[in-house]
N, C-alpha and C. Protein backbone atom coordinates (compact mmCIF):
# COMPACT_ATOMS: atom_id res chain seq x y z
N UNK A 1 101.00 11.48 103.63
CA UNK A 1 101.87 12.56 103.24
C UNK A 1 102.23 13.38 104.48
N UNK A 2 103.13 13.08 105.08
CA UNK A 2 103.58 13.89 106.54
C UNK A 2 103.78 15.45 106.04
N UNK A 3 103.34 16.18 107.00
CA UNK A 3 103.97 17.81 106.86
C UNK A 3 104.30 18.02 108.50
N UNK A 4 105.40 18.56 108.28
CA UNK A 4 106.15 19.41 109.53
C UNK A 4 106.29 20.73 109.62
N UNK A 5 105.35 21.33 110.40
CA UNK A 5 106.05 22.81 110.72
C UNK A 5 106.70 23.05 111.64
N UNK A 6 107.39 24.32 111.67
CA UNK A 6 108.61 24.56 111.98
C UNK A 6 108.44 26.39 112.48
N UNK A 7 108.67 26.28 113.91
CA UNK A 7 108.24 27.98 114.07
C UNK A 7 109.94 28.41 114.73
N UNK A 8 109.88 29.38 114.10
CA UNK A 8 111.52 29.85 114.28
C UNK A 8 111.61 31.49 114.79
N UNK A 9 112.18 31.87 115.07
CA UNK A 9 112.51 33.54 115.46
C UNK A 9 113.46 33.64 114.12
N UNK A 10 113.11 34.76 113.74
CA UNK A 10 113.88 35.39 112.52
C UNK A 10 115.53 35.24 112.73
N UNK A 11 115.94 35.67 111.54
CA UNK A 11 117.75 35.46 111.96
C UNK A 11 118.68 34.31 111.68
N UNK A 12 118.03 33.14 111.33
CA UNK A 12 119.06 32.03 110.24
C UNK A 12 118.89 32.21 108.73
N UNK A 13 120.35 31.92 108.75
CA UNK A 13 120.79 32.03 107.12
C UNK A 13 119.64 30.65 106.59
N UNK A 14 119.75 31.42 105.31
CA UNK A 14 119.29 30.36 104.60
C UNK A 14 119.44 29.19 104.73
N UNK A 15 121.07 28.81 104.14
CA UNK A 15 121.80 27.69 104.76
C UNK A 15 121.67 26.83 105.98
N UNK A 16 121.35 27.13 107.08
CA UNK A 16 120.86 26.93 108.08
C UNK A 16 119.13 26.37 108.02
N UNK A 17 118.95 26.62 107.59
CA UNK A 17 117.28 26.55 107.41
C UNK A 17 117.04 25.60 106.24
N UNK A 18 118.10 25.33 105.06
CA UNK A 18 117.75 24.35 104.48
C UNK A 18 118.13 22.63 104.79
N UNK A 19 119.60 23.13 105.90
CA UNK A 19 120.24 22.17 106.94
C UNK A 19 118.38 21.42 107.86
N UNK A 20 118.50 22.01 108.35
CA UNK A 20 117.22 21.63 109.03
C UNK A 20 115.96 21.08 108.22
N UNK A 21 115.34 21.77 107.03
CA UNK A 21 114.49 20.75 106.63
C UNK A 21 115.11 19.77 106.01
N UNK A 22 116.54 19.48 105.70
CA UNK A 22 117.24 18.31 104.91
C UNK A 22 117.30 17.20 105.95
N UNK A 23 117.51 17.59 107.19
CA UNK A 23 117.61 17.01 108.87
C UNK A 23 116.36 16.61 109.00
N UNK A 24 114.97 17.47 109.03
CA UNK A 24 113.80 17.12 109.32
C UNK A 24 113.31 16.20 108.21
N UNK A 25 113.58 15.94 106.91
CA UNK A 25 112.89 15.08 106.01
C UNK A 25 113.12 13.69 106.05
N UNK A 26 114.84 13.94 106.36
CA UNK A 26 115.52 12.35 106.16
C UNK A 26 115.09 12.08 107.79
N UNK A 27 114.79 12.13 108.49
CA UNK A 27 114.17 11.86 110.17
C UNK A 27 112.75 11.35 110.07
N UNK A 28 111.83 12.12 108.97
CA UNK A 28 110.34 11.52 108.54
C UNK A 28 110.48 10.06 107.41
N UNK A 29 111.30 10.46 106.80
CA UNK A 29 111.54 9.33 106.21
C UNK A 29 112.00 7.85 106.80
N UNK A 30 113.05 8.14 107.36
CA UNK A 30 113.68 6.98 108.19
C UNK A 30 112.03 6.05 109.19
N UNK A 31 111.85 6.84 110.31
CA UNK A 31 110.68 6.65 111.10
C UNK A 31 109.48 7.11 110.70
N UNK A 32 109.00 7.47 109.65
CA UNK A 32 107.65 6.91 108.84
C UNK A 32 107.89 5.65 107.69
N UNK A 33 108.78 5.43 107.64
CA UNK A 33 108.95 4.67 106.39
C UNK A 33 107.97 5.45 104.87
N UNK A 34 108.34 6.33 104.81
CA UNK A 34 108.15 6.87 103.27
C UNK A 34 108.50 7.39 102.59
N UNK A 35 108.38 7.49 101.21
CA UNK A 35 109.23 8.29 100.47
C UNK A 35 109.40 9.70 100.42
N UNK A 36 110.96 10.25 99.80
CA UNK A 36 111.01 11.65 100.61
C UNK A 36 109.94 12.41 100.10
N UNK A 37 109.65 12.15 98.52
CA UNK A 37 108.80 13.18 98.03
C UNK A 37 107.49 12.94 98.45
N UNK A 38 107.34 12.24 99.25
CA UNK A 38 106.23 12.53 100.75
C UNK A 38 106.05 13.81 101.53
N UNK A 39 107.01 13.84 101.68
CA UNK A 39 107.64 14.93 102.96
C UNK A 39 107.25 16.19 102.78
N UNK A 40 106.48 17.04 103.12
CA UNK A 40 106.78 18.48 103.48
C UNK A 40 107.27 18.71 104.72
N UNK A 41 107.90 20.15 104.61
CA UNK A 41 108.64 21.33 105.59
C UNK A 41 108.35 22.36 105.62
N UNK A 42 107.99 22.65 106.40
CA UNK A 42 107.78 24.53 106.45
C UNK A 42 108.05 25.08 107.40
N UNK A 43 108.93 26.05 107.11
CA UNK A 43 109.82 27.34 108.47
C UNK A 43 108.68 28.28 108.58
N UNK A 44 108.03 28.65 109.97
CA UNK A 44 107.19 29.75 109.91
C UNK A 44 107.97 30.37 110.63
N UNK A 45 108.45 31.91 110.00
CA UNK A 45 109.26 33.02 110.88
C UNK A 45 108.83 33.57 111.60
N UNK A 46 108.98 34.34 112.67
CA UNK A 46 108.41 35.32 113.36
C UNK A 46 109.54 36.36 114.06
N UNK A 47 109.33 37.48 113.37
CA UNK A 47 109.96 38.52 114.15
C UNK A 47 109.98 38.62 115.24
N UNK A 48 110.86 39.35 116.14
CA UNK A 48 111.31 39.08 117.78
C UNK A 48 110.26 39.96 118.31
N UNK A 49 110.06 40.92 117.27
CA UNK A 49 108.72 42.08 118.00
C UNK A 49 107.64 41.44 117.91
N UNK A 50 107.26 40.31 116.98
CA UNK A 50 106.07 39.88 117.08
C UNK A 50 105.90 38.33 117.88
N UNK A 51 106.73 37.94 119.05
CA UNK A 51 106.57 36.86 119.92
C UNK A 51 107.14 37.77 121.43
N UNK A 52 106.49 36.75 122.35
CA UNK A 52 107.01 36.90 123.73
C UNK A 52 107.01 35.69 124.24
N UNK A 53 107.91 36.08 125.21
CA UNK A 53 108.01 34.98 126.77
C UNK A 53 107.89 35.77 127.88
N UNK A 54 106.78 35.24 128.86
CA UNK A 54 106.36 35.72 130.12
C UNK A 54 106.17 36.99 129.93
N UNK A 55 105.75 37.73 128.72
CA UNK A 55 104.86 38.63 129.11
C UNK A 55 105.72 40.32 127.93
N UNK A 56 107.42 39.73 127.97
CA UNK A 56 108.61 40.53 127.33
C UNK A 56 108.78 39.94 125.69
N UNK A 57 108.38 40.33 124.82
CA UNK A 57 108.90 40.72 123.54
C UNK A 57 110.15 39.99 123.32
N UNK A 58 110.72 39.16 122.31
CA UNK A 58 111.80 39.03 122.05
C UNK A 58 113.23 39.91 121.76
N UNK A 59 112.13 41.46 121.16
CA UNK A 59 113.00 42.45 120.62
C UNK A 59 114.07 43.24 121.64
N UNK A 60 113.02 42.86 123.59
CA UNK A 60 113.58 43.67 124.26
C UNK A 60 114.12 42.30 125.55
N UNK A 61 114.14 41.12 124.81
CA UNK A 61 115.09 40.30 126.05
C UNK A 61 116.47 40.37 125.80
N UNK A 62 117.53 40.20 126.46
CA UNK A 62 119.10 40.19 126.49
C UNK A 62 119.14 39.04 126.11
């Protein structure tokens, strides 16, 4: 039973986010050979205040 997570910065539409696990399932499927209702997906969000790079916050990069 494959599961994929998925870590994202806040800020896609829904739509967008269901694009992607529809993208990520049929991709496990194809190259695992299994069925979809195999498949999990999961988007883990994270607010821009709660990640950094090199040390700066997402909330305060340009």
């Amino acid at each position: 039973m494959p599961e994929v997570v998925v870590y994202l910065l806040e800020g896609r539409t829904p739509e967008q986010k269901k694009g992607l696990m529809k993208d990520i399932t049929d991709a496990v499927v194809k190259n695992c050979k299994v069925d979809v209702g195999a498949v999990t997906v999961s988007i883990m969000e994270t607010t821009k205040a709660n990640k950094a790079k090199a040390g700066v916050p997402f909330s305060e990069r340009k």
